[in-house]
Structures are given as structure tokens and as C-alpha cells.
C-alpha atoms as a PDB file:
ATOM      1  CA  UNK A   1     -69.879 -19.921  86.660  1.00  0.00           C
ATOM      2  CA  UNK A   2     -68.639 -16.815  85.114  1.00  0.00           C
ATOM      3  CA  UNK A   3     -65.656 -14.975  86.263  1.00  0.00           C
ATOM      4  CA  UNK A   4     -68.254 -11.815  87.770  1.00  0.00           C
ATOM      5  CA  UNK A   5     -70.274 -14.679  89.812  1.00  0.00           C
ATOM      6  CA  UNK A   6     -67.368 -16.340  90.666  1.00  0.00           C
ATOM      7  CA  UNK A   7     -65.579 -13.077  92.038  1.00  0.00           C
ATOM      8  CA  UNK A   8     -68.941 -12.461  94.192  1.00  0.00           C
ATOM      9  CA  UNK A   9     -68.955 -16.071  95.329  1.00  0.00           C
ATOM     10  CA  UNK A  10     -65.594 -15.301  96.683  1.00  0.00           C
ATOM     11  CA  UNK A  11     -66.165 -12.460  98.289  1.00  0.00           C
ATOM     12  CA  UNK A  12     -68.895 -13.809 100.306  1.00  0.00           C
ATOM     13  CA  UNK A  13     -67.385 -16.880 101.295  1.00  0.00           C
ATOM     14  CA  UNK A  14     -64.212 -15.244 102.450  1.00  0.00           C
ATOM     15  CA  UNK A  15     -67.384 -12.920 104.439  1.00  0.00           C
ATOM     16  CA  UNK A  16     -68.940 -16.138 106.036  1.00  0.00           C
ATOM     17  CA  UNK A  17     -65.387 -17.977 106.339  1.00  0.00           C
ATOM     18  CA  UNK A  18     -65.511 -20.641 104.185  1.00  0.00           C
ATOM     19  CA  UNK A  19     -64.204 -20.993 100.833  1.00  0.00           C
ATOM     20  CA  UNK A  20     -64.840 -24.500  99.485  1.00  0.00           C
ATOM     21  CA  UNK A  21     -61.624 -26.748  98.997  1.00  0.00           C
ATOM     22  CA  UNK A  22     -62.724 -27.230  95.119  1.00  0.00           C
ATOM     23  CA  UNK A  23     -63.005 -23.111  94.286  1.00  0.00           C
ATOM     24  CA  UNK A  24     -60.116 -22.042  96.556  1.00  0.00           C
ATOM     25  CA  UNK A  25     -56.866 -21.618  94.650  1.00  0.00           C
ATOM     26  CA  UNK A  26     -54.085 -24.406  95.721  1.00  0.00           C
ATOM     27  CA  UNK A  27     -50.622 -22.856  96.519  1.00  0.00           C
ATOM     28  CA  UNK A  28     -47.815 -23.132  94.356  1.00  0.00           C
ATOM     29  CA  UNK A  29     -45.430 -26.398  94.772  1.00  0.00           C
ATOM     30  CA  UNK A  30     -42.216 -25.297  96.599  1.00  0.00           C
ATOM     31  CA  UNK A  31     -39.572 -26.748  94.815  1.00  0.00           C
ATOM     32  CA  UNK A  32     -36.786 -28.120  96.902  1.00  0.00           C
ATOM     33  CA  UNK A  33     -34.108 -28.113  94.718  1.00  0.00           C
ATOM     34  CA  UNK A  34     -34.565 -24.283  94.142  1.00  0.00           C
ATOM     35  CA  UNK A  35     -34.924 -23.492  97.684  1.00  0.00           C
ATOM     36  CA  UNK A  36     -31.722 -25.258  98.711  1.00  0.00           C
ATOM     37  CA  UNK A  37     -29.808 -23.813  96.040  1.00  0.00           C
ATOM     38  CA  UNK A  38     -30.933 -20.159  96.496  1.00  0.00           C
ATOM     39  CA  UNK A  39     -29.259 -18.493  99.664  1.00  0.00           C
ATOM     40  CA  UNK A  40     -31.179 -16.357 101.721  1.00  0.00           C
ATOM     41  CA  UNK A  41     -29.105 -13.601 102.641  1.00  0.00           C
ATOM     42  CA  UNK A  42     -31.344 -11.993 105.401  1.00  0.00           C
ATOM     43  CA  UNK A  43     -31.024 -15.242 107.339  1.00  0.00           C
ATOM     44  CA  UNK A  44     -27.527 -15.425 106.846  1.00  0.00           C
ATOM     45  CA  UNK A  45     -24.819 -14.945 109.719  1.00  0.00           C
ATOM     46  CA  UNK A  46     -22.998 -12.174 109.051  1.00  0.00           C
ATOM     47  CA  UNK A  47     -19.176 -12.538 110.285  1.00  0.00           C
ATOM     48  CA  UNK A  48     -17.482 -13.389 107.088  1.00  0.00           C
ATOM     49  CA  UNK A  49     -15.387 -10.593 106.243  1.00  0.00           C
ATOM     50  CA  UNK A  50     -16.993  -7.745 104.104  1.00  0.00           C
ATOM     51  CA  UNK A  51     -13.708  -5.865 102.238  1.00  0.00           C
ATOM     52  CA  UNK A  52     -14.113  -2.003 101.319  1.00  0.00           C
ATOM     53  CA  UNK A  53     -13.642  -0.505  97.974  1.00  0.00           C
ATOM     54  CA  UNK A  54      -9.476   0.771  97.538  1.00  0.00           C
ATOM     55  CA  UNK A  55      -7.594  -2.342  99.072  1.00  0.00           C
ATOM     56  CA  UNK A  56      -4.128  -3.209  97.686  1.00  0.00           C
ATOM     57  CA  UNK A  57      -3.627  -6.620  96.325  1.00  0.00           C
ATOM     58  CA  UNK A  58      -1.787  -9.221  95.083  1.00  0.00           C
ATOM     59  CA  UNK A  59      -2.222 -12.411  93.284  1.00  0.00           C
ATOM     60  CA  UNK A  60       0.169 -15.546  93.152  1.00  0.00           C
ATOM     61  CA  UNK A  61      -1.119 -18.704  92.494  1.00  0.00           C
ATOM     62  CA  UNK A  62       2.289 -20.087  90.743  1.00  0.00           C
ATOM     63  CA  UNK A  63       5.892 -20.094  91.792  1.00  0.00           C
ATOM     64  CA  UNK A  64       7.866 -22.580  94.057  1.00  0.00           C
ATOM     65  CA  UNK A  65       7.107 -20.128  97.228  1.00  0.00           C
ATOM     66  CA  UNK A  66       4.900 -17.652  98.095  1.00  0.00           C
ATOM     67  CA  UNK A  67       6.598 -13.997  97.932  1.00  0.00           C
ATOM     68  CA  UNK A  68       5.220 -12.905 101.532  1.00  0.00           C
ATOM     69  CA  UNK A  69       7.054  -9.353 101.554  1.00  0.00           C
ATOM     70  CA  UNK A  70       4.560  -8.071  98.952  1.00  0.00           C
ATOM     71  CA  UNK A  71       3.189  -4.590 100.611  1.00  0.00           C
ATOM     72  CA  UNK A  72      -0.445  -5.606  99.698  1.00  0.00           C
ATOM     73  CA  UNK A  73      -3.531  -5.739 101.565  1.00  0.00           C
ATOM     74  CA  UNK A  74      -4.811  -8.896 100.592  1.00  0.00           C
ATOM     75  CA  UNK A  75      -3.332 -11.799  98.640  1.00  0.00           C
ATOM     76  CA  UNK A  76      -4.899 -14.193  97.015  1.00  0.00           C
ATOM     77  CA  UNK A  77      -2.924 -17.953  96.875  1.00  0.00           C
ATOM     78  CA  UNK A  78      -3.545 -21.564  96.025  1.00  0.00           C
ATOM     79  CA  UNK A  79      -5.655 -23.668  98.276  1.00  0.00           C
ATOM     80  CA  UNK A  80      -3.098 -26.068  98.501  1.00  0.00           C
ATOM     81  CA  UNK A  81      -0.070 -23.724  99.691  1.00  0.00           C
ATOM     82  CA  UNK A  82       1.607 -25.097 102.812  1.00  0.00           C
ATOM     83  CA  UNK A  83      -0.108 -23.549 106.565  1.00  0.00           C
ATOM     84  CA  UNK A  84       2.968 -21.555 107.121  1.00  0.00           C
ATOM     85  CA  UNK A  85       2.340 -19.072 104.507  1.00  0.00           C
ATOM     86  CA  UNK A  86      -1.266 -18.750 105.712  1.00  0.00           C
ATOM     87  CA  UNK A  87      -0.215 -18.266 109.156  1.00  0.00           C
ATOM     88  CA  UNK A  88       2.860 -15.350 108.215  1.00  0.00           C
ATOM     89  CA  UNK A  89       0.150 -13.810 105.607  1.00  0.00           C
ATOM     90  CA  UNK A  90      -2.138 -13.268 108.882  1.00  0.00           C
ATOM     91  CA  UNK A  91       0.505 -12.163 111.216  1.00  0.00           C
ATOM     92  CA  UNK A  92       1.405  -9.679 108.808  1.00  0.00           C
ATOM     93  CA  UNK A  93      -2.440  -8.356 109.204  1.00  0.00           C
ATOM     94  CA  UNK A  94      -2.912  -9.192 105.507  1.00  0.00           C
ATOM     95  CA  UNK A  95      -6.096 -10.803 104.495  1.00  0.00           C
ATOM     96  CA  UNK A  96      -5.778 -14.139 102.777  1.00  0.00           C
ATOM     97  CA  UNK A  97      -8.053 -15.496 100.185  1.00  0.00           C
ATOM     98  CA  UNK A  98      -8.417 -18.992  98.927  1.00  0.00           C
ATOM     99  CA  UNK A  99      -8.220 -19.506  95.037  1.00  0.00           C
ATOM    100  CA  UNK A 100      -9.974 -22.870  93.747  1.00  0.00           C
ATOM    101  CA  UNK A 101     -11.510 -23.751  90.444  1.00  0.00           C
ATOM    102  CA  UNK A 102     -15.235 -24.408  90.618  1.00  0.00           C
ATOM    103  CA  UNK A 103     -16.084 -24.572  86.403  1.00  0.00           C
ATOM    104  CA  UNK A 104     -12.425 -26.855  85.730  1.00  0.00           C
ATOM    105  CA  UNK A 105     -10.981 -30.187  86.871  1.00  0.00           C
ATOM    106  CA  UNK A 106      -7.547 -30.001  86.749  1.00  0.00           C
ATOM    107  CA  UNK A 107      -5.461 -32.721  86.994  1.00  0.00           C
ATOM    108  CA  UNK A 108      -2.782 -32.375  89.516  1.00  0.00           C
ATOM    109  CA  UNK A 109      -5.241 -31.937  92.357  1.00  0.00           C
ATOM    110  CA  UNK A 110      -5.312 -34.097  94.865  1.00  0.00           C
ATOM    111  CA  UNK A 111      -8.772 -34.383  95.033  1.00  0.00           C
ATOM    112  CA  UNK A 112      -8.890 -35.107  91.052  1.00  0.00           C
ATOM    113  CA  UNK A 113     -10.553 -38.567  91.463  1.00  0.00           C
ATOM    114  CA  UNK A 114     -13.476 -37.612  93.040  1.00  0.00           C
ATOM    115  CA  UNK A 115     -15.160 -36.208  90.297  1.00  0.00           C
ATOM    116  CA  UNK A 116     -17.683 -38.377  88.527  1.00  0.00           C
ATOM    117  CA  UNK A 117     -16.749 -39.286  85.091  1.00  0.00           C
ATOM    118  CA  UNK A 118     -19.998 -37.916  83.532  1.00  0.00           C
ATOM    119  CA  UNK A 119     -19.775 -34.285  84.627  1.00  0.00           C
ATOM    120  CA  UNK A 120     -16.299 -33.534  82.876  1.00  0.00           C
ATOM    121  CA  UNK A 121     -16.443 -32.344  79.485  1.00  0.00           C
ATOM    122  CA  UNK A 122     -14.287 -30.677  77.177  1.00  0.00           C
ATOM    123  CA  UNK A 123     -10.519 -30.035  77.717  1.00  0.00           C
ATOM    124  CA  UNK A 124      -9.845 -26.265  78.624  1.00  0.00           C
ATOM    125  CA  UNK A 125      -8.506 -24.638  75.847  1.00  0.00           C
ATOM    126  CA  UNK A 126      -5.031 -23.082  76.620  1.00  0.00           C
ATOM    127  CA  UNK A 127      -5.179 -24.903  79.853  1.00  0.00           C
ATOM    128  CA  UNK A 128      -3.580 -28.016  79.864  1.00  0.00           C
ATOM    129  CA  UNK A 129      -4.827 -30.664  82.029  1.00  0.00           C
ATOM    130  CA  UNK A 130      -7.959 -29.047  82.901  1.00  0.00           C
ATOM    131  CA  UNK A 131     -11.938 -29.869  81.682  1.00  0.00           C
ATOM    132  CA  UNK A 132     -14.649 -27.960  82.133  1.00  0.00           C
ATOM    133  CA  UNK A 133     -17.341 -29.187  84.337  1.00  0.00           C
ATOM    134  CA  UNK A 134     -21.260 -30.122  83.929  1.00  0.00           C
ATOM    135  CA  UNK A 135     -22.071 -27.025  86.864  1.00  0.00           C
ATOM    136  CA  UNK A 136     -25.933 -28.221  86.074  1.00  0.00           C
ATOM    137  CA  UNK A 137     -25.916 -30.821  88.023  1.00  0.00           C
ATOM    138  CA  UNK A 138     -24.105 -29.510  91.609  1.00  0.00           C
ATOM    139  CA  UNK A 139     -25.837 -32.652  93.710  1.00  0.00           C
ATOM    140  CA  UNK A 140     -22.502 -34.696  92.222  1.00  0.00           C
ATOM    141  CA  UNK A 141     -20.060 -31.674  91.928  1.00  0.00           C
ATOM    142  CA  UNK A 142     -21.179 -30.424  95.909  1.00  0.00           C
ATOM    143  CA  UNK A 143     -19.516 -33.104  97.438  1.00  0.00           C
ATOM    144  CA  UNK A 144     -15.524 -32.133  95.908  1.00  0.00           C
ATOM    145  CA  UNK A 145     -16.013 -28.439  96.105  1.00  0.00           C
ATOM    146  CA  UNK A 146     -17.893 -28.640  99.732  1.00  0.00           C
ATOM    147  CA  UNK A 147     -14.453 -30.190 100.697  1.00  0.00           C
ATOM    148  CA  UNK A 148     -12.454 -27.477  99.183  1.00  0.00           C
ATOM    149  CA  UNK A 149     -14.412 -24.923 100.888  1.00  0.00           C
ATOM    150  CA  UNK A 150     -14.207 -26.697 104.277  1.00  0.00           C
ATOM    151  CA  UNK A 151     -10.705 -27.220 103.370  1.00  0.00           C
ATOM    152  CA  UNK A 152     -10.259 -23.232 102.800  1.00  0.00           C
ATOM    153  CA  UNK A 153     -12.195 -22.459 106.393  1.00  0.00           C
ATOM    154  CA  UNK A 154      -9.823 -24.631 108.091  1.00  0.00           C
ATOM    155  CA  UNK A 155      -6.732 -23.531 106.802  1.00  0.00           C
ATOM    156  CA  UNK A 156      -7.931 -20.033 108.420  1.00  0.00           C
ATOM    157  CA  UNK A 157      -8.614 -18.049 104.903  1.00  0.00           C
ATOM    158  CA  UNK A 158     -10.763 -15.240 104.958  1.00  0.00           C
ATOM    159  CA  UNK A 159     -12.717 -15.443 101.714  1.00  0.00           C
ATOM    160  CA  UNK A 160     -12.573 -17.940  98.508  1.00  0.00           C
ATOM    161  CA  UNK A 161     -11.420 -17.208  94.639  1.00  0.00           C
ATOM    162  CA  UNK A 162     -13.711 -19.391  92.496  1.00  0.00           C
ATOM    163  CA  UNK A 163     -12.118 -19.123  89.388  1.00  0.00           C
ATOM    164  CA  UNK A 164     -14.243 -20.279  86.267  1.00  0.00           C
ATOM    165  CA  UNK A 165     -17.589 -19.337  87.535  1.00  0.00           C
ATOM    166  CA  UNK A 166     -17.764 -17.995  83.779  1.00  0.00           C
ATOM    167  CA  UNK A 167     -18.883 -21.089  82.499  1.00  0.00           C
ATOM    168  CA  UNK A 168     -21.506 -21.175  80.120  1.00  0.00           C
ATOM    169  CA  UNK A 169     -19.959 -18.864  77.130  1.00  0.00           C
ATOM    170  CA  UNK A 170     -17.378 -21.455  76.909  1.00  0.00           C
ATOM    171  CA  UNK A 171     -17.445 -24.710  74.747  1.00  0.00           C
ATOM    172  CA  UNK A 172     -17.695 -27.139  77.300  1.00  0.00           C
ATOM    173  CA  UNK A 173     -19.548 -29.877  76.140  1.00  0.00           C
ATOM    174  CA  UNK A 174     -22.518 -28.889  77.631  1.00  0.00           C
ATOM    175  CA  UNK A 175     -25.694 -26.761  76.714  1.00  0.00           C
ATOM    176  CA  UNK A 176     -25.256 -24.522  79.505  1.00  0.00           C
ATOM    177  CA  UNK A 177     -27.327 -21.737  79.999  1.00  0.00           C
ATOM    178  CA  UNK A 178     -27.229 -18.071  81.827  1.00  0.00           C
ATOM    179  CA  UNK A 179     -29.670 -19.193  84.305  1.00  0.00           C
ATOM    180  CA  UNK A 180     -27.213 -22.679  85.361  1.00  0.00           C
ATOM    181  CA  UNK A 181     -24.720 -20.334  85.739  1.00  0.00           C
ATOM    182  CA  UNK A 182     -26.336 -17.947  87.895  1.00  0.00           C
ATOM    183  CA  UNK A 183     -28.044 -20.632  89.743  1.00  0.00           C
ATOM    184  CA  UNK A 184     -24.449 -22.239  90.673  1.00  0.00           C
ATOM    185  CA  UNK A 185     -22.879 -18.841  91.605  1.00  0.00           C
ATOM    186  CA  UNK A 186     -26.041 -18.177  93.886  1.00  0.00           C
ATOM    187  CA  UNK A 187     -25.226 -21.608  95.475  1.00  0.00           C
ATOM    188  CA  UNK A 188     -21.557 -20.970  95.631  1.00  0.00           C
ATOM    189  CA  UNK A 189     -22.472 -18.099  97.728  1.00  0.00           C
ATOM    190  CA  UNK A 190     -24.220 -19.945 100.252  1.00  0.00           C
ATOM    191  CA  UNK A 191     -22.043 -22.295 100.626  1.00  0.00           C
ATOM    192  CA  UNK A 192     -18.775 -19.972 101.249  1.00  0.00           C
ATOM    193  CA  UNK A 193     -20.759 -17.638 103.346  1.00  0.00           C
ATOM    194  CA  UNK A 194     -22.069 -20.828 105.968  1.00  0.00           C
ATOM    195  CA  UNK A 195     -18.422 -21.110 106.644  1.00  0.00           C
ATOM    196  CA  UNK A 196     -17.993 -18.019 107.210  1.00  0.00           C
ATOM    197  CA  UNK A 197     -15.702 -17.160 103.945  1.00  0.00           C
ATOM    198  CA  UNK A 198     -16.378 -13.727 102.083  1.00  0.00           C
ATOM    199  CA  UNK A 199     -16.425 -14.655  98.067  1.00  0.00           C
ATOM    200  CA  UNK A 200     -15.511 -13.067  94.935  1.00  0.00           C
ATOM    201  CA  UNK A 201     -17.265 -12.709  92.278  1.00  0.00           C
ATOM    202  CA  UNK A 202     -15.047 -14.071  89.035  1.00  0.00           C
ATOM    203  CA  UNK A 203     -15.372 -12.105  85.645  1.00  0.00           C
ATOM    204  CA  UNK A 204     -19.086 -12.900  84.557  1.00  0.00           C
ATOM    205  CA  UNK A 205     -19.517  -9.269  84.147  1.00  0.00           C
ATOM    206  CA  UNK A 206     -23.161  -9.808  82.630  1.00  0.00           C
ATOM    207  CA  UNK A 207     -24.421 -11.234  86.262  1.00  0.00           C
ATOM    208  CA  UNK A 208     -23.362  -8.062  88.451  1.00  0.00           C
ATOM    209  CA  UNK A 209     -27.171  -7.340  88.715  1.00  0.00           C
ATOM    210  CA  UNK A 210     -27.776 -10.593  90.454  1.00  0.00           C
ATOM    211  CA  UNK A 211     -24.850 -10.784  92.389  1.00  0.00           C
ATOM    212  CA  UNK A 212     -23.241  -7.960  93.865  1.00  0.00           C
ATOM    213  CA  UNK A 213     -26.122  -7.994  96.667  1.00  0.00           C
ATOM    214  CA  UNK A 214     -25.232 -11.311  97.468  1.00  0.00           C
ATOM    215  CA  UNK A 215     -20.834 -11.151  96.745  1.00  0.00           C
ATOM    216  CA  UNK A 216     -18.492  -9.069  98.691  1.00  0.00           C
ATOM    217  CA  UNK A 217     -15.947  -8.345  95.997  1.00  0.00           C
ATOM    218  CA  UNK A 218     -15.300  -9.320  92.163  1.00  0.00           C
ATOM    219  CA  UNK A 219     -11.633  -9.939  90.552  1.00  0.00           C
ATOM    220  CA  UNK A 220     -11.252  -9.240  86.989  1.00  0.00           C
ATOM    221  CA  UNK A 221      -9.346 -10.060  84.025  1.00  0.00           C
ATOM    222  CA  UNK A 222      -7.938  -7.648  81.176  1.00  0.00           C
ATOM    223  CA  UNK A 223     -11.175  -5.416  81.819  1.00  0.00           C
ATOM    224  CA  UNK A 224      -9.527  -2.312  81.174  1.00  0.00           C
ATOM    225  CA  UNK A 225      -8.067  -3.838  77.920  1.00  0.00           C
ATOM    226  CA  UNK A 226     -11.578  -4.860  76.904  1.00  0.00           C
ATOM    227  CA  UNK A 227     -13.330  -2.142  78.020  1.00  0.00           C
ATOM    228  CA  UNK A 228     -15.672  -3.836  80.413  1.00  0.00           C
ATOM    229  CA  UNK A 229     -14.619  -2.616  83.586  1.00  0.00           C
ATOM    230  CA  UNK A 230     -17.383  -0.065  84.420  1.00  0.00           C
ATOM    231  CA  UNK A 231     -19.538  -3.573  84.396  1.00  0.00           C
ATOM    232  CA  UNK A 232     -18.305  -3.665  87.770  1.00  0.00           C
ATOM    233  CA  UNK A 233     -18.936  -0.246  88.883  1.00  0.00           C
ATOM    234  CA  UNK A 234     -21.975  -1.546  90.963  1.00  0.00           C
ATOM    235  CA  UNK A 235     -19.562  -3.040  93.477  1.00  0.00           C
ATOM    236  CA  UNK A 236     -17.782   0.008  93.822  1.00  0.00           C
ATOM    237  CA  UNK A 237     -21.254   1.772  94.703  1.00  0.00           C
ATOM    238  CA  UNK A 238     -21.676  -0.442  96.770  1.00  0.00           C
ATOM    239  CA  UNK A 239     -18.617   0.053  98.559  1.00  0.00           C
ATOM    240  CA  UNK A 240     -17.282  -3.344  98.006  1.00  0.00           C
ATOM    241  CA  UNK A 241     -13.816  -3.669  96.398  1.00  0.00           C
ATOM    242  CA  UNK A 242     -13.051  -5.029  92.587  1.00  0.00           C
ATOM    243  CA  UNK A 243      -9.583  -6.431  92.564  1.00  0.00           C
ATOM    244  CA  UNK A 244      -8.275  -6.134  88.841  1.00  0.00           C
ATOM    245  CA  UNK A 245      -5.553  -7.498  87.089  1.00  0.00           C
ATOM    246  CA  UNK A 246      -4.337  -6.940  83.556  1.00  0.00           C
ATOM    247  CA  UNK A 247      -1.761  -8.993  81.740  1.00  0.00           C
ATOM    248  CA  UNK A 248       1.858  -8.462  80.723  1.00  0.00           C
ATOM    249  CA  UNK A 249       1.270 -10.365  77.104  1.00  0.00           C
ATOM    250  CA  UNK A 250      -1.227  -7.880  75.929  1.00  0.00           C
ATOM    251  CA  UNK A 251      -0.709  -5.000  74.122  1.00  0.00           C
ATOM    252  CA  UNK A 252      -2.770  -2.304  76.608  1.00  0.00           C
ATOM    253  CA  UNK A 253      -1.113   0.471  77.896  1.00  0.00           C
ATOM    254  CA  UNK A 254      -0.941  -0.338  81.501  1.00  0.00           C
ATOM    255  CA  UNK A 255      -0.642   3.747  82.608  1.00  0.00           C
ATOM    256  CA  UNK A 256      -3.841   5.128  80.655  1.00  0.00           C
ATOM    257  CA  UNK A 257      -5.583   1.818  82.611  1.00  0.00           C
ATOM    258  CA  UNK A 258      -4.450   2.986  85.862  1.00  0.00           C
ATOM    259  CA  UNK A 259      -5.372   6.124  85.490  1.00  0.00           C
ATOM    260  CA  UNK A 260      -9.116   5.442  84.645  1.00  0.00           C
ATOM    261  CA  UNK A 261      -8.187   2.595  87.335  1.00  0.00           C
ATOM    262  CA  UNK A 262      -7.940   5.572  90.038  1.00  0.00           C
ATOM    263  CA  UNK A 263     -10.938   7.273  88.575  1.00  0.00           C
ATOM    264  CA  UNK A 264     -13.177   4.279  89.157  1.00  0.00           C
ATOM    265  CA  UNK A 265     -11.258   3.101  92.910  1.00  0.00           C
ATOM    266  CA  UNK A 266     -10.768  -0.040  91.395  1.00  0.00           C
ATOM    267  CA  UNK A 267      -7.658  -2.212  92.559  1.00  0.00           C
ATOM    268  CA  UNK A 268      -5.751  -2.875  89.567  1.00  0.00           C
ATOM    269  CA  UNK A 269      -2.284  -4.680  89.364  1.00  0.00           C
ATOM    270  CA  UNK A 270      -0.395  -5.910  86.470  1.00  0.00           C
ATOM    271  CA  UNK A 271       0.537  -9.695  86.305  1.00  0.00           C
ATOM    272  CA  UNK A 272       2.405 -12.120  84.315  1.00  0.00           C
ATOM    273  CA  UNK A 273      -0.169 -14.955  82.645  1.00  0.00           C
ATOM    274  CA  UNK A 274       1.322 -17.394  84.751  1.00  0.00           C
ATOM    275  CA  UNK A 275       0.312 -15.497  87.813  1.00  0.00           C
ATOM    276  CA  UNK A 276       3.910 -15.863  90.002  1.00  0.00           C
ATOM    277  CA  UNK A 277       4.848 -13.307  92.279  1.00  0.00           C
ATOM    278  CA  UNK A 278       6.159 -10.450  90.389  1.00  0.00           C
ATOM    279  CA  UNK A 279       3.736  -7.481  90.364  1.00  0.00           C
ATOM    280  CA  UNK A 280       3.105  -4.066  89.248  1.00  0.00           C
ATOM    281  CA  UNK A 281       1.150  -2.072  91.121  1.00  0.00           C
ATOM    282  CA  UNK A 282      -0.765   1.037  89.703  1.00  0.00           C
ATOM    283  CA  UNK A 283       0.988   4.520  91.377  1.00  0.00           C
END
């Protein structure tokens, strides 16, 4: 028939109630690996904590201790660090979040073993001991970092680091693509949020679009030295904090950043590359 008799056909069938099964348009397949990957916010709990745009921070991931006199809203540590520091972090009515790498195996984790053989690829430049990981294919990767992240809820932190979510830029090995990336920060998302962990988005500037609806803060890297940071003004509008640090071995001027810094609310510190606990705070 042609498309005019067809249209008529329609429209008196859907009249009479009856569209025959060999005219009437079959739905779209639902694909199960999309819907399981993609969170859906609106059906989301919502008692993680959600952070506000001006918090004080700091960031130590190296050293033999964790500096806990820091005045700082929020830190950000290792996974790993012994319970105690957790624990005096809290009592001090700081907020603690939990840094693990999602896009690197490194290998002095404890957990370093569990990773199948066939989804690390390239050593890490400038990061000894550490691979970049095959994100695409998160069915083998869930297990480890579903671990971490249960590890992180237990320990009592209030939101997760994943560091590396910047993945497919990098020479890794693998041909990965904008859309694996996005599709493994979406599911990173979920996962943190089910446990009721706030998350941060990681660099990745060129996803704020698609994820500051879905993140509840973003931590930089030498933004202000690379001129990126108002990619991140969207979580400031949306009155969600960016936590940015800039680094001691560049050449930046560390003032003129704070002062656009203030300008913007952002939460800027300046940090040794090796990330122990000296800080300088933007005044």
C-alpha cells in the first residue's frame, strides 16, 4: 500500500481497535546492558551527601601519616589509610572522601591480582607501576572496583575520588572512545550513589554536560594553569563545589589563579605532585 492508504488504514483500525500484528510497528529491543549501566537518578535514594559550592579542602594521598590538623572542610585520603584517621577526620566534623583509581592498576594494591590479565594495557606514563585499564568491558573490571566501593562505604567515607576517569585521550592500548568513557562514568555513578557515597567528577572537562546532573562535585588538576577551569563553571551553577588543585612544579602564578579562583567560588589549593600533606591554601 502507499504511505497515504496506509496512514488511513491506521487511523481506522486504531478507530475500530484493532491494528493487525503484521502492520503495527514492533517496539524497540531494550538492551540490557545499557539499561544496567545507565543510572536513573529520579529513582535513586537520595542520602548520599550533596556538598555546596565554597568548601575548604585538602588532599593527601601520600606521606607516612595523615596530617589531621589541616583546617579544611573536607579531605580527601587513600582508601587504604588505617580506620583511625577516618574516625578523628569525622569527629573533627570534616567530611572524608575516598580516593581510588578506576582507569589504572597499580601495583602495590592489595587487591592487584584480581584484575584479569586481558583488560590491562599500557604502563602509565610517569606513573610507575600502574596500567591503564580496558574500562569497555566493566562486566570483568565491576567485580575489583565494586569491592573498593563497598570497601569505601564501610570504612564510613562520605563520597569516592575516582581518579583516572579521563581515560580515553590517553594511550592505553585500547581504542577507547568518548562514549566508553562516558558510559563508565555514568556507571560509576550508580554504583557510588547505591551505597550511599557522593562522587566526584575527575578532570574530563569535555563531559560536564553529561555529568554534572548526575555528580555532586568535580576535582581538578592545573586548570587554572591551562585555562580550562570555567569548563567547570556548570557545577558551580549548580551549586555543587569544584575542588581544585594546582601544582608546585609548574610555572603558574599561584596568586593571579586564586584570584580568578575567588571570582569563580572554586576551591583551589596548591599541592606538591606527590600529593603529601603540605598545602597552600588560596587567601
Amino acid at each position: 500500500m502507499r504511505p497515504r492508504t496506509i496512514l488511513l488504514f491506521l487511523l481506522s483500525s486504531l478507530i475500530t481497535g484493532c491494528i493487525p500484528a503484521s502492520i503495527a510497528p514492533t517496539p524497540a529491543p531494550v538492551s540490557t546492558e545499557e539499561s544496567t549501566l545507565t543510572p536513573l537518578p529520579d529513582s535513586q535514594p537520595k542520602d548520599w551527601w550533596h556538598p555546596t559550592a565554597g568548601l575548604t579542602w585538602q588532599w593527601q594521598i601520600n606521606g607516612a601519616e595523615i596530617d589531621t590538623s589541616i583546617e579544611a572542610d573536607v579531605y580527601d585520603i587513600d582508601l587504604e589509610v588505617d580506620q583511625i584517621i577516618i574516625d578523628e577526620l569525622h569527629a573533627k566534623d570534616r567530611k572524608v572522601i575516598c580516593y581510588i583509581s578506576v582507569g589504572s592498576w597499580e601495583d602495590w594494591r592489595q587487591d592487584k591480582d584480581q584484575f584479569p590479565a586481558e583488560i590491562l594495557g599500557n604502563d602509565y606514563e610517569g606513573w610507575p607501576g600502574e596500567k591503564w585499564l580496558d574500562i569497555r568491558q566493566i562486566e570483568k573490571l565491576a567485580p575489583v572496583l565494586r569491592a573498593r566501593l563497598d570497601l569505601c562505604k564501610a570504612k564510613g567515607f562520605d563520597a569516592v575520588e575516582p581518579d583516572n576517569m579521563e581515560i580515553y585521550t590517553n594511550d592505553t592500548g585500547f581504542p577507547l572512545t568518548y562514549a566508553d568513557q562516558l558510559q563508565f562514568a555514568l556507571w560509576l555513578a550508580d554504583e557510588a550513589h547505591q551505597r550511599g557515597l557522593a562522587i566526584g567528577q575527575k578532570n574530563a572537562a569535555d563531559q560536564v554536560a553529561e555529568l554534572v546532573g548526575v555528580y555532586d562535585f568535580a576535582i581538578t588538576e592545573d586548570y587554572f594553569y591551562y585555562e580550562e577551569a570555567e569548563a567547570m563553571l556548570p557545577y558551580i551553577e549548580a551549586d555543587k563545589p569544584v575542588f581544585a588543585a594546582e601544582y608546585t612544579d609548574m610555572d603558574g602564578n599561584f596568586a593571579a589563579f586564586c584570584e580568578r579562583s575567588k571570582q569563580l567560588n572554586f576551591s583551589t589549593i596548591l599541592k606538591n605532585r606527590e600529593l603529601n600533606a603540605w598545602v597552600e591554601f588560596c587567601k
